[in-house]
PDB file of N, CA and C in Angstrom:
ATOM      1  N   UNK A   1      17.664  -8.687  11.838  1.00  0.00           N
ATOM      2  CA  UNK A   1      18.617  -8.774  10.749  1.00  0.00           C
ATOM      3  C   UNK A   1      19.902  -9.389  11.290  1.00  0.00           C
ATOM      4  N   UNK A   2      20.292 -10.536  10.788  1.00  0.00           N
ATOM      5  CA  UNK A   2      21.613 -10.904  11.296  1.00  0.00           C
ATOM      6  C   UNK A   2      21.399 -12.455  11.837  1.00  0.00           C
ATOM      7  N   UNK A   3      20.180 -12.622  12.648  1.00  0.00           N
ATOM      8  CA  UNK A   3      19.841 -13.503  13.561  1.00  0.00           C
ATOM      9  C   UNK A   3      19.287 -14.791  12.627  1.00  0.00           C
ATOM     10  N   UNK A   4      19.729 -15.750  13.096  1.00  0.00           N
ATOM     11  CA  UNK A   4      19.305 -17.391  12.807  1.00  0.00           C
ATOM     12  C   UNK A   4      17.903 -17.612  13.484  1.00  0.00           C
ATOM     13  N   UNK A   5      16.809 -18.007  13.290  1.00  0.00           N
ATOM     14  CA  UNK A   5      15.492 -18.193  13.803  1.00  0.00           C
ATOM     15  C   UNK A   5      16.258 -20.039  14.080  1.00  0.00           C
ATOM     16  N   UNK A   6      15.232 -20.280  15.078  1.00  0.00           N
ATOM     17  CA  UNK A   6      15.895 -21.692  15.863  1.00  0.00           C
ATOM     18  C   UNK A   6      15.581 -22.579  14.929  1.00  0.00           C
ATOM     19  N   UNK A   7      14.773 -22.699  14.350  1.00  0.00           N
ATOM     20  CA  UNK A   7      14.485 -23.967  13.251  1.00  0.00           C
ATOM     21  C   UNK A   7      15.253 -23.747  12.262  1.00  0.00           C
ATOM     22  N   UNK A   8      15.873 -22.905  11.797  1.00  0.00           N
ATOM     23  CA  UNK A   8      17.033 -22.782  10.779  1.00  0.00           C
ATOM     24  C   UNK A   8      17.656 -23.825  10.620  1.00  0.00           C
ATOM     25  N   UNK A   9      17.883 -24.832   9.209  1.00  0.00           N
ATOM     26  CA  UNK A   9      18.842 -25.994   9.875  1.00  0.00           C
ATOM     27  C   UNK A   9      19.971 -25.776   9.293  1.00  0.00           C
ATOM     28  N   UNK A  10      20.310 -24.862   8.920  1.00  0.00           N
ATOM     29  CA  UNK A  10      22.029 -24.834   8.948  1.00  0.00           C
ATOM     30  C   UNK A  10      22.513 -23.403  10.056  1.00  0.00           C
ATOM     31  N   UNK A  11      21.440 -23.348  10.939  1.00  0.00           N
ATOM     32  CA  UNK A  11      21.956 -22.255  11.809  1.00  0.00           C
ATOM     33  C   UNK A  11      23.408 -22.913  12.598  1.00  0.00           C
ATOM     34  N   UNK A  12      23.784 -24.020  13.198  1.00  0.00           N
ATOM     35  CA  UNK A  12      24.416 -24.628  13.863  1.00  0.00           C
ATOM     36  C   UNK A  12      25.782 -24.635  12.742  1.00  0.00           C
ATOM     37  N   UNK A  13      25.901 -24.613  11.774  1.00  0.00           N
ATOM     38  CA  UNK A  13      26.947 -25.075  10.472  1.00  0.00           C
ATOM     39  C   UNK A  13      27.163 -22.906  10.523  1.00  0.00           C
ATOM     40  N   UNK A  14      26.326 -22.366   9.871  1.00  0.00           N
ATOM     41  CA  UNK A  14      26.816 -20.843   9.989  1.00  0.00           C
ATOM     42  C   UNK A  14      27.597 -19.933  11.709  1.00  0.00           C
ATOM     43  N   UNK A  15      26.950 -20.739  12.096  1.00  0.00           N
ATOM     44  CA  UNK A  15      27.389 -19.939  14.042  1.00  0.00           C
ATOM     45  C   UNK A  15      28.601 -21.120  13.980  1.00  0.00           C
ATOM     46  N   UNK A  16      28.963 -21.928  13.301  1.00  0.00           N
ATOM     47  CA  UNK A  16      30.530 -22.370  13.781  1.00  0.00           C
ATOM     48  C   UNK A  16      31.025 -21.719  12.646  1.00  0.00           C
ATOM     49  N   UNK A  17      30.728 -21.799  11.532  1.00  0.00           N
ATOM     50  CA  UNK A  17      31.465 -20.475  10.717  1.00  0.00           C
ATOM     51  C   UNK A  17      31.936 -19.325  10.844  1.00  0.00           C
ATOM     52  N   UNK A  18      30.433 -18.558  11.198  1.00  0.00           N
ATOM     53  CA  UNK A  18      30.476 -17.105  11.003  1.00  0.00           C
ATOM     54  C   UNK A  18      29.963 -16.469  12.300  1.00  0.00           C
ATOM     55  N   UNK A  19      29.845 -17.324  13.762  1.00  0.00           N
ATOM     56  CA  UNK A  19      29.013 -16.712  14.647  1.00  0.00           C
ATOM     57  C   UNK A  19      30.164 -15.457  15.211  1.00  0.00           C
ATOM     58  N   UNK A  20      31.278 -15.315  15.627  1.00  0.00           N
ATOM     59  CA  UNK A  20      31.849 -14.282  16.344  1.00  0.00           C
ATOM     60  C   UNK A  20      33.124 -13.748  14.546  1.00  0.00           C
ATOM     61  N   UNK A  21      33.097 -12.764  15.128  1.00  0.00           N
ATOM     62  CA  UNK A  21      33.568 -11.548  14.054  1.00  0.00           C
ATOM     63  C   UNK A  21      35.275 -12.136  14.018  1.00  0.00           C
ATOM     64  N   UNK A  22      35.645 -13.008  14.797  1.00  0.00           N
ATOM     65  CA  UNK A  22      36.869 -14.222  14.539  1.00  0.00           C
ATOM     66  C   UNK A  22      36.908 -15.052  13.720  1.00  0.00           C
ATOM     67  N   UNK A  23      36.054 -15.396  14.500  1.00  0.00           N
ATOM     68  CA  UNK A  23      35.642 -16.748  13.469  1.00  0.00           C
ATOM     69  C   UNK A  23      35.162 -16.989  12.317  1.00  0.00           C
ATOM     70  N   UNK A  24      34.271 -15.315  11.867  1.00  0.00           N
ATOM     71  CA  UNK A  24      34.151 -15.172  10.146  1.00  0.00           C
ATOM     72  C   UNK A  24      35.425 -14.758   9.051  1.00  0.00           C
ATOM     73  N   UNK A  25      36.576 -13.849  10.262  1.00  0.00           N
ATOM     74  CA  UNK A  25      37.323 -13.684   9.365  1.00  0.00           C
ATOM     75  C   UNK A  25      38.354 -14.874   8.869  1.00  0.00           C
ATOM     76  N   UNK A  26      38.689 -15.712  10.119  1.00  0.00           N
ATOM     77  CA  UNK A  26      39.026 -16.756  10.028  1.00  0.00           C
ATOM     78  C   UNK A  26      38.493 -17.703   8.468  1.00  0.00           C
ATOM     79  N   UNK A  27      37.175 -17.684   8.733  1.00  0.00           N
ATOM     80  CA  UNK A  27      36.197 -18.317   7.446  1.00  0.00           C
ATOM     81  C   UNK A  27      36.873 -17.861   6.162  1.00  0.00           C
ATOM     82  N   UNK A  28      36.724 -16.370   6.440  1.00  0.00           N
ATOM     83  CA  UNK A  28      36.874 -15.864   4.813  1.00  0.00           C
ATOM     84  C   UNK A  28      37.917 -16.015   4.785  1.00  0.00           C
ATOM     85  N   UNK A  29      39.008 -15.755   5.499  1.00  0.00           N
ATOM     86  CA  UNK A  29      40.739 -16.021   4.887  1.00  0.00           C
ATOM     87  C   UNK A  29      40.679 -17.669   4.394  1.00  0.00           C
ATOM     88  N   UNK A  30      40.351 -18.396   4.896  1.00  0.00           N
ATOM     89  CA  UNK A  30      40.578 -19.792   4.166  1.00  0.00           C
ATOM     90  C   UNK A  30      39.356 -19.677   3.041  1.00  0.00           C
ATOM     91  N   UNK A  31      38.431 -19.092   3.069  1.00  0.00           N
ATOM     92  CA  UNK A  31      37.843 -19.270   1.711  1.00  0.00           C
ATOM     93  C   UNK A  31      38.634 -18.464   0.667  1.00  0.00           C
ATOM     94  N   UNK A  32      39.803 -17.369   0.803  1.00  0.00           N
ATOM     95  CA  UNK A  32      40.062 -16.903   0.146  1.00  0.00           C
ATOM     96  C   UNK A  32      41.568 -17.748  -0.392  1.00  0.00           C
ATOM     97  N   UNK A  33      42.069 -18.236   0.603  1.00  0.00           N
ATOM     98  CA  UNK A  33      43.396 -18.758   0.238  1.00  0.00           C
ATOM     99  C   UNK A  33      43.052 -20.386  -0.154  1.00  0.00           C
ATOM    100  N   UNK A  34      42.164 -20.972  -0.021  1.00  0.00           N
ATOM    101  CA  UNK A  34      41.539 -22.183  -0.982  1.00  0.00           C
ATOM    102  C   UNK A  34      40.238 -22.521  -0.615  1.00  0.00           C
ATOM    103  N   UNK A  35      39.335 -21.648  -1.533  1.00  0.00           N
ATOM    104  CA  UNK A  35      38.150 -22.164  -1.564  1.00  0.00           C
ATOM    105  C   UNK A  35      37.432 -23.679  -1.614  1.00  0.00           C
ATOM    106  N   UNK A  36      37.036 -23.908  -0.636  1.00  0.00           N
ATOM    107  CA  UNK A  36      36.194 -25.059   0.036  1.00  0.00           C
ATOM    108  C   UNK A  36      34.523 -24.871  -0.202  1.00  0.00           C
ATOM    109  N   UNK A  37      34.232 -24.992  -1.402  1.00  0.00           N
ATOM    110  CA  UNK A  37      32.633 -24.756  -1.229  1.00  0.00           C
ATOM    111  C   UNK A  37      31.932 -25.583  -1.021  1.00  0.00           C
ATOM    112  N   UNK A  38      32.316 -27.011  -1.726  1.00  0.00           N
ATOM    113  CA  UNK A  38      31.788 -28.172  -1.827  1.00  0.00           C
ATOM    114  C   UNK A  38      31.076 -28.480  -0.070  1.00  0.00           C
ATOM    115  N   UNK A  39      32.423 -28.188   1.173  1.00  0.00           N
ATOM    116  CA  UNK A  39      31.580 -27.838   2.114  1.00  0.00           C
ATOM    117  C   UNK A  39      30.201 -27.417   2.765  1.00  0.00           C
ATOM    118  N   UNK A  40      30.080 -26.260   2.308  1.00  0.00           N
ATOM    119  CA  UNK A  40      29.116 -25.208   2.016  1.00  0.00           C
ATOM    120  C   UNK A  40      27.698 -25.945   1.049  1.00  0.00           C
ATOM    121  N   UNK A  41      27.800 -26.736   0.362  1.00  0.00           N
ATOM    122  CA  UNK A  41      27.064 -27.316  -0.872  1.00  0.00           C
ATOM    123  C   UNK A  41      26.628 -28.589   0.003  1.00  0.00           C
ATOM    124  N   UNK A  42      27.760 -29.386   0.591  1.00  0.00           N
ATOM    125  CA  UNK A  42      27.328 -30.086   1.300  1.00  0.00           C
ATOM    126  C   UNK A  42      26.022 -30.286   2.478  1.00  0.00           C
ATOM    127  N   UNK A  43      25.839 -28.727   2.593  1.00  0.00           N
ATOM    128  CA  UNK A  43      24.719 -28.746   4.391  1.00  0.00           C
ATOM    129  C   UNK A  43      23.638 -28.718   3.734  1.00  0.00           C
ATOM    130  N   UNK A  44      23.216 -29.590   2.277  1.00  0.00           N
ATOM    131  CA  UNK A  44      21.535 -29.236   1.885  1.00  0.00           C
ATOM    132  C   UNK A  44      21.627 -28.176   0.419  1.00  0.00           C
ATOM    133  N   UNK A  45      20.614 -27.489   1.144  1.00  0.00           N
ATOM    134  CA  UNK A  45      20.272 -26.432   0.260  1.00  0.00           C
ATOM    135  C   UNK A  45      21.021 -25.197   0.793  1.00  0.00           C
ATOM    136  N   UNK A  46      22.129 -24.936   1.294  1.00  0.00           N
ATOM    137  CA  UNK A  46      22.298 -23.864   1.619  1.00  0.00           C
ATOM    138  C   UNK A  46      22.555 -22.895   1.218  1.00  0.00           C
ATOM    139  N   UNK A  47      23.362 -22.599  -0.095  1.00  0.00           N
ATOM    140  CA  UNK A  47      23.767 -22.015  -0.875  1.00  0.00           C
ATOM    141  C   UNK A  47      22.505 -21.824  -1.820  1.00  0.00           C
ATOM    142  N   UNK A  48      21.566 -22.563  -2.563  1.00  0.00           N
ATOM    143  CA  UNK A  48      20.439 -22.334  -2.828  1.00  0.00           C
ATOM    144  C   UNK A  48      19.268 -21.129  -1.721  1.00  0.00           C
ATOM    145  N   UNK A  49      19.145 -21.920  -0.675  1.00  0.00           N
ATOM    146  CA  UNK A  49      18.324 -20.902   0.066  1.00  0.00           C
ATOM    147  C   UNK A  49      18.376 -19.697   0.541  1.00  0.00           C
ATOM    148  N   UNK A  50      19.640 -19.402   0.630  1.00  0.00           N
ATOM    149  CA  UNK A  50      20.705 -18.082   0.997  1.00  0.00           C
ATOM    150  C   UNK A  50      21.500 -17.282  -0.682  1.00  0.00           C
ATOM    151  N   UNK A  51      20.577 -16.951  -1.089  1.00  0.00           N
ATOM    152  CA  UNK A  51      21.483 -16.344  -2.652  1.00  0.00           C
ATOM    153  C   UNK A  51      22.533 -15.245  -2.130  1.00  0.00           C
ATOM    154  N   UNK A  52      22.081 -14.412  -1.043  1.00  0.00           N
ATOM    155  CA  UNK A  52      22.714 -13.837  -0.816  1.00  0.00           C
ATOM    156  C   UNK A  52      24.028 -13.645  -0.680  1.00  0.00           C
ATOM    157  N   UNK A  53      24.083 -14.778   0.239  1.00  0.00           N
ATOM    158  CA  UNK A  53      25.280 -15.926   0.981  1.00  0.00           C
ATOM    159  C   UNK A  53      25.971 -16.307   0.114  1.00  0.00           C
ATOM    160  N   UNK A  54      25.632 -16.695  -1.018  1.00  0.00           N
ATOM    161  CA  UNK A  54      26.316 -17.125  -2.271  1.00  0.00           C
ATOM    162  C   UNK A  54      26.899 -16.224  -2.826  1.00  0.00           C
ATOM    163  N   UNK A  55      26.045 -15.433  -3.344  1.00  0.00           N
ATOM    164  CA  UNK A  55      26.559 -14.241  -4.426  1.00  0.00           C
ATOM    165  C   UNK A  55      28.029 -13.190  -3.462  1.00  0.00           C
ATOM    166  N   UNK A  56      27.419 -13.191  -1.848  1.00  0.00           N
ATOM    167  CA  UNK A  56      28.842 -12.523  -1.674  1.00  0.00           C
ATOM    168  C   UNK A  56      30.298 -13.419  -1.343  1.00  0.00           C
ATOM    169  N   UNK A  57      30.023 -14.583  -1.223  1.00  0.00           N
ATOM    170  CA  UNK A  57      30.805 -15.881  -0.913  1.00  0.00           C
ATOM    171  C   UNK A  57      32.002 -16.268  -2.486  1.00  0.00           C
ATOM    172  N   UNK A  58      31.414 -16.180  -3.561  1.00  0.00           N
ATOM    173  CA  UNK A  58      31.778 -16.123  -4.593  1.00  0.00           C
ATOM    174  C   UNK A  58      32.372 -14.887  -4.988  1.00  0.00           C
ATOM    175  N   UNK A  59      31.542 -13.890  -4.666  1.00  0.00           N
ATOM    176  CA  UNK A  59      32.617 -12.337  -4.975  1.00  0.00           C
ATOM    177  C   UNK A  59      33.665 -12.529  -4.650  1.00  0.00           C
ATOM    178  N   UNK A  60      33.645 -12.518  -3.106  1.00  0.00           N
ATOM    179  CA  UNK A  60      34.798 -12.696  -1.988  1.00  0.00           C
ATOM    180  C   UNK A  60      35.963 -13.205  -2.418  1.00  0.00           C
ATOM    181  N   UNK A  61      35.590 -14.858  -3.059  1.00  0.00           N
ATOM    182  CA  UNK A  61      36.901 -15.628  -3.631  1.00  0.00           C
ATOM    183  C   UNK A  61      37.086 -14.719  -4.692  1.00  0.00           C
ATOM    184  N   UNK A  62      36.669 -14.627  -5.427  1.00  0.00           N
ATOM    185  CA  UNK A  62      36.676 -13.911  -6.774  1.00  0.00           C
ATOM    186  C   UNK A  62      38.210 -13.098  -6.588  1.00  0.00           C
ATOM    187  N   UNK A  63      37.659 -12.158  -5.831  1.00  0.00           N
ATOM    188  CA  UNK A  63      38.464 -10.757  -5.486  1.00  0.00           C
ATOM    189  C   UNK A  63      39.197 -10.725  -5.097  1.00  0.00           C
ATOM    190  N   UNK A  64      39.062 -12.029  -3.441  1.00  0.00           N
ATOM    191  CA  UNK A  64      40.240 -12.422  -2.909  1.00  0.00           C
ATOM    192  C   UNK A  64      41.499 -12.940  -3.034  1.00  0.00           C
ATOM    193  N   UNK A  65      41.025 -13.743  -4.547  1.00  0.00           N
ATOM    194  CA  UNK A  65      42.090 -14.422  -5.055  1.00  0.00           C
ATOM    195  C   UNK A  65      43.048 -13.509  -6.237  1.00  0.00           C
ATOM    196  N   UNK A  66      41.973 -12.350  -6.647  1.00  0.00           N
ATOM    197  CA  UNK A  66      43.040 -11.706  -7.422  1.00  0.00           C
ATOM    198  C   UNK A  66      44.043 -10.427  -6.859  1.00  0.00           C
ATOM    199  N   UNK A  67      43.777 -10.030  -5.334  1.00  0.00           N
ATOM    200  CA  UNK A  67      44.226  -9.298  -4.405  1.00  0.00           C
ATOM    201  C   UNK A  67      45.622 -10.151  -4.075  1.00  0.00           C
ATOM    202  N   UNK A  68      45.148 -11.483  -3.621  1.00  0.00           N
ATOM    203  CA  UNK A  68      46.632 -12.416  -3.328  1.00  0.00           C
ATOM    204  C   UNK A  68      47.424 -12.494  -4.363  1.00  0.00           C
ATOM    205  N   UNK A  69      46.894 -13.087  -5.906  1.00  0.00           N
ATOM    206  CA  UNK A  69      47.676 -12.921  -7.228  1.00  0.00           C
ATOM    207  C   UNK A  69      48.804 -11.056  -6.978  1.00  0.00           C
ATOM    208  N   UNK A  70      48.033 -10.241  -7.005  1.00  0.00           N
ATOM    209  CA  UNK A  70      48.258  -9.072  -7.119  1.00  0.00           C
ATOM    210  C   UNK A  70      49.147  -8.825  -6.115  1.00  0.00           C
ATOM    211  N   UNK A  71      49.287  -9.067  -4.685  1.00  0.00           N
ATOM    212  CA  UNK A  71      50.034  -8.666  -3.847  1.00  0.00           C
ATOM    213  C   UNK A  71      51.730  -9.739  -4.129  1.00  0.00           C
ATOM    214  N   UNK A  72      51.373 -10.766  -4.437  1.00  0.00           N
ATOM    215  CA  UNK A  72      52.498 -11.823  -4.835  1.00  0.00           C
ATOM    216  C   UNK A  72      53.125 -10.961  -5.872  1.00  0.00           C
ATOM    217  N   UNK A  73      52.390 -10.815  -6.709  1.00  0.00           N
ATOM    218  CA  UNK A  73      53.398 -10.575  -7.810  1.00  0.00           C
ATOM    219  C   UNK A  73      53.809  -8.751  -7.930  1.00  0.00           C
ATOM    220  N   UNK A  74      53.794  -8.122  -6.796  1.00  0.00           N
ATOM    221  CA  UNK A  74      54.057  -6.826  -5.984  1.00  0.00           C
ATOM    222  C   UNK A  74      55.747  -7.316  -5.415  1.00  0.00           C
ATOM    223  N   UNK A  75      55.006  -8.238  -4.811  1.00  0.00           N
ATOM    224  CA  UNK A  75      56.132  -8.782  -3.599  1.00  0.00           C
ATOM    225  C   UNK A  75      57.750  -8.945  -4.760  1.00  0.00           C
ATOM    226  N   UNK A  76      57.143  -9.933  -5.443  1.00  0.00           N
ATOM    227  CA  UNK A  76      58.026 -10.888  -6.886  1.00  0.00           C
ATOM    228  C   UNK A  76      59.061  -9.310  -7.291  1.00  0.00           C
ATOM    229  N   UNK A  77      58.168  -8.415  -7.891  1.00  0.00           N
ATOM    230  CA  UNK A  77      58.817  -7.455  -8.542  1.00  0.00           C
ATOM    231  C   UNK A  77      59.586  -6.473  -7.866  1.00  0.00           C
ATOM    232  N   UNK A  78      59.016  -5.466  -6.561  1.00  0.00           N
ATOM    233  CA  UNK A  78      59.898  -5.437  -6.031  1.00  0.00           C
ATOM    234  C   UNK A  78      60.851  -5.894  -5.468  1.00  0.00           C
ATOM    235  N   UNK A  79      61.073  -7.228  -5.228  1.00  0.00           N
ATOM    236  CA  UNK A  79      62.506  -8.137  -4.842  1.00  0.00           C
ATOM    237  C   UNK A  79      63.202  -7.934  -6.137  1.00  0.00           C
ATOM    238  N   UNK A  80      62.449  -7.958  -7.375  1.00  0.00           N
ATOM    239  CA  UNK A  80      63.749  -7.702  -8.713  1.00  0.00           C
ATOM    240  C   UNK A  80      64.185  -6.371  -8.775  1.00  0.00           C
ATOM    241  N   UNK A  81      63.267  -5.446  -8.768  1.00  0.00           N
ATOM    242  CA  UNK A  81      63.577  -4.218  -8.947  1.00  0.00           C
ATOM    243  C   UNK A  81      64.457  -3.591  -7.923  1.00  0.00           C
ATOM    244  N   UNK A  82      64.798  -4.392  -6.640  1.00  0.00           N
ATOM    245  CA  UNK A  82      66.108  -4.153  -5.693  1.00  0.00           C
ATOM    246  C   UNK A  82      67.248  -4.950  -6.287  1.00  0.00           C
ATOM    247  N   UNK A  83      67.129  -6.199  -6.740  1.00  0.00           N
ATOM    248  CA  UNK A  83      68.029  -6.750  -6.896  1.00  0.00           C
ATOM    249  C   UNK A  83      68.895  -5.944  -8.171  1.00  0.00           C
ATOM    250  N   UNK A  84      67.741  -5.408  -9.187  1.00  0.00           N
ATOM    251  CA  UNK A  84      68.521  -4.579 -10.165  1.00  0.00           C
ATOM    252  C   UNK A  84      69.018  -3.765 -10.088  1.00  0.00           C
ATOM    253  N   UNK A  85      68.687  -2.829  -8.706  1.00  0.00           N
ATOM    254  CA  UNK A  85      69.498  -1.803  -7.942  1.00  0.00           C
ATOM    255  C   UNK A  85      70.686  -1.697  -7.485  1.00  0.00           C
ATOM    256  N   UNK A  86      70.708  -3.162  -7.290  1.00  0.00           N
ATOM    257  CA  UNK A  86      72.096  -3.537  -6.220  1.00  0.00           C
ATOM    258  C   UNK A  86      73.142  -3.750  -7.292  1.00  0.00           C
ATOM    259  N   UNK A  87      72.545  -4.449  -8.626  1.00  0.00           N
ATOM    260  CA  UNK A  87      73.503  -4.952  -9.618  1.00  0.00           C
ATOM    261  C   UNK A  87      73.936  -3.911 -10.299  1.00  0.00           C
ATOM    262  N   UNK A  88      73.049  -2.333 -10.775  1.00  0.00           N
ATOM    263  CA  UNK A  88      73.213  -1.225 -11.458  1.00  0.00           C
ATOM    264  C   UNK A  88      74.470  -0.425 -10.664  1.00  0.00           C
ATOM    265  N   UNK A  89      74.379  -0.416  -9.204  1.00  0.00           N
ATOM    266  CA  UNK A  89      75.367   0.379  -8.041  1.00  0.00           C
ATOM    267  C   UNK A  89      76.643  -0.834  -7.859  1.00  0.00           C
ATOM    268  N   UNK A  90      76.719  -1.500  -7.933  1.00  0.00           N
ATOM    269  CA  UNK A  90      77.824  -2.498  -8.163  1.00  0.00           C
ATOM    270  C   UNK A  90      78.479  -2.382  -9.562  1.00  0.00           C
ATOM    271  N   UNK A  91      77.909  -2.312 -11.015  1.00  0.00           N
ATOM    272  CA  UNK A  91      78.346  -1.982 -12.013  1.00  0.00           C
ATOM    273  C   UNK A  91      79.444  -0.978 -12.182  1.00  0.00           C
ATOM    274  N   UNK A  92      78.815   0.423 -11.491  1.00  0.00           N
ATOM    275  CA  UNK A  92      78.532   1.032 -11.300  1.00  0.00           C
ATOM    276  C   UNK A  92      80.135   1.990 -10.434  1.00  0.00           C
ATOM    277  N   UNK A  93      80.031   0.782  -9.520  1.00  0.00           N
ATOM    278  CA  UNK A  93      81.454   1.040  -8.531  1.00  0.00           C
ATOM    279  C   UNK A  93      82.694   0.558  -9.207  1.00  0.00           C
ATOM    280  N   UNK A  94      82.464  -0.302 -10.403  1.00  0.00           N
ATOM    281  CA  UNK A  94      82.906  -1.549 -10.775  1.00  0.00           C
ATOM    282  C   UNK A  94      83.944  -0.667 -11.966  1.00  0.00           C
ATOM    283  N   UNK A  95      82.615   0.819 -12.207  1.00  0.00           N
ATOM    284  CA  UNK A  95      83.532   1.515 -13.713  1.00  0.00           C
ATOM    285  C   UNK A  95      84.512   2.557 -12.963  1.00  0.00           C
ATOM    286  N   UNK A  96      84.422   2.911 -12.126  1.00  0.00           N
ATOM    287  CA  UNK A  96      84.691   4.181 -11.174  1.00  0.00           C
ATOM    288  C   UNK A  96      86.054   3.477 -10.895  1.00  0.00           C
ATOM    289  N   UNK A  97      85.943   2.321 -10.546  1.00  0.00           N
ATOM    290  CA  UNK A  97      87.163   1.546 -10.193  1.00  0.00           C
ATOM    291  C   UNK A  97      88.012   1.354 -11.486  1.00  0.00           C
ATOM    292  N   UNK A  98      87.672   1.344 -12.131  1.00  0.00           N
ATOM    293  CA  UNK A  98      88.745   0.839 -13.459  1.00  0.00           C
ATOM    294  C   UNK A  98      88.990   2.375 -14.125  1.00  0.00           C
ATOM    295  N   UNK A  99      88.219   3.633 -13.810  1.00  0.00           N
ATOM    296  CA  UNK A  99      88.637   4.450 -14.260  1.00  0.00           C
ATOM    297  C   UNK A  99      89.686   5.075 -13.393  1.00  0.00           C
ATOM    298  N   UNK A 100      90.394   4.656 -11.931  1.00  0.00           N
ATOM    299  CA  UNK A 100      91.183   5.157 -11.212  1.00  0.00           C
ATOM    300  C   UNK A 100      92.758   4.119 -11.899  1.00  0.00           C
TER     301      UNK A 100
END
């Protein structure tokens, strides 16, 4: 389980992909931050002969891309929701001051 049999002909295209546990994550972060399949489509049948390969290759982006959406717009809101902090405590000092 795991292993490329030698006549495999996209064994040489997956082991520069996915052969060391680097080099797959490597894979998946750029498949996740811009999917390149046409690549992948390119070596033949590969994506055909491997459904597997496919079906989790496609999740991956799937998910991956709405995790990045999701963490961006985390990032986006808390930067406002400080900035509204800063502007509410400045207001804030702003009445304290005019009431002296």
């Amino acid at each position: 389980v795991g292993h490329l049999g030698e006549e495999d002909p996209h064994g040489s295209f997956l082991v520069m992909r996915f052969g060391t546990i680097i080099k797959s994550m490597l894979t998946l972060f750029e498949l996740m931050a811009a999917p390149n399949l046409p690549e992948y489509r390119d070596q033949g049948n590969l994506l055909f002969e491997m459904p597997l390969l496919s079906m989790f290759l496609i999740g991956f982006i799937i998910f991956g891309s709405f995790g990045m959406i999701a963490l961006l717009t985390g990032v986006i809101s808390e930067s406002m929701f400080e900035k509204n902090q800063l502007r509410m405590e400045e207001e804030r000092l702003e009445k304290e001051a005019q009431r002296r």
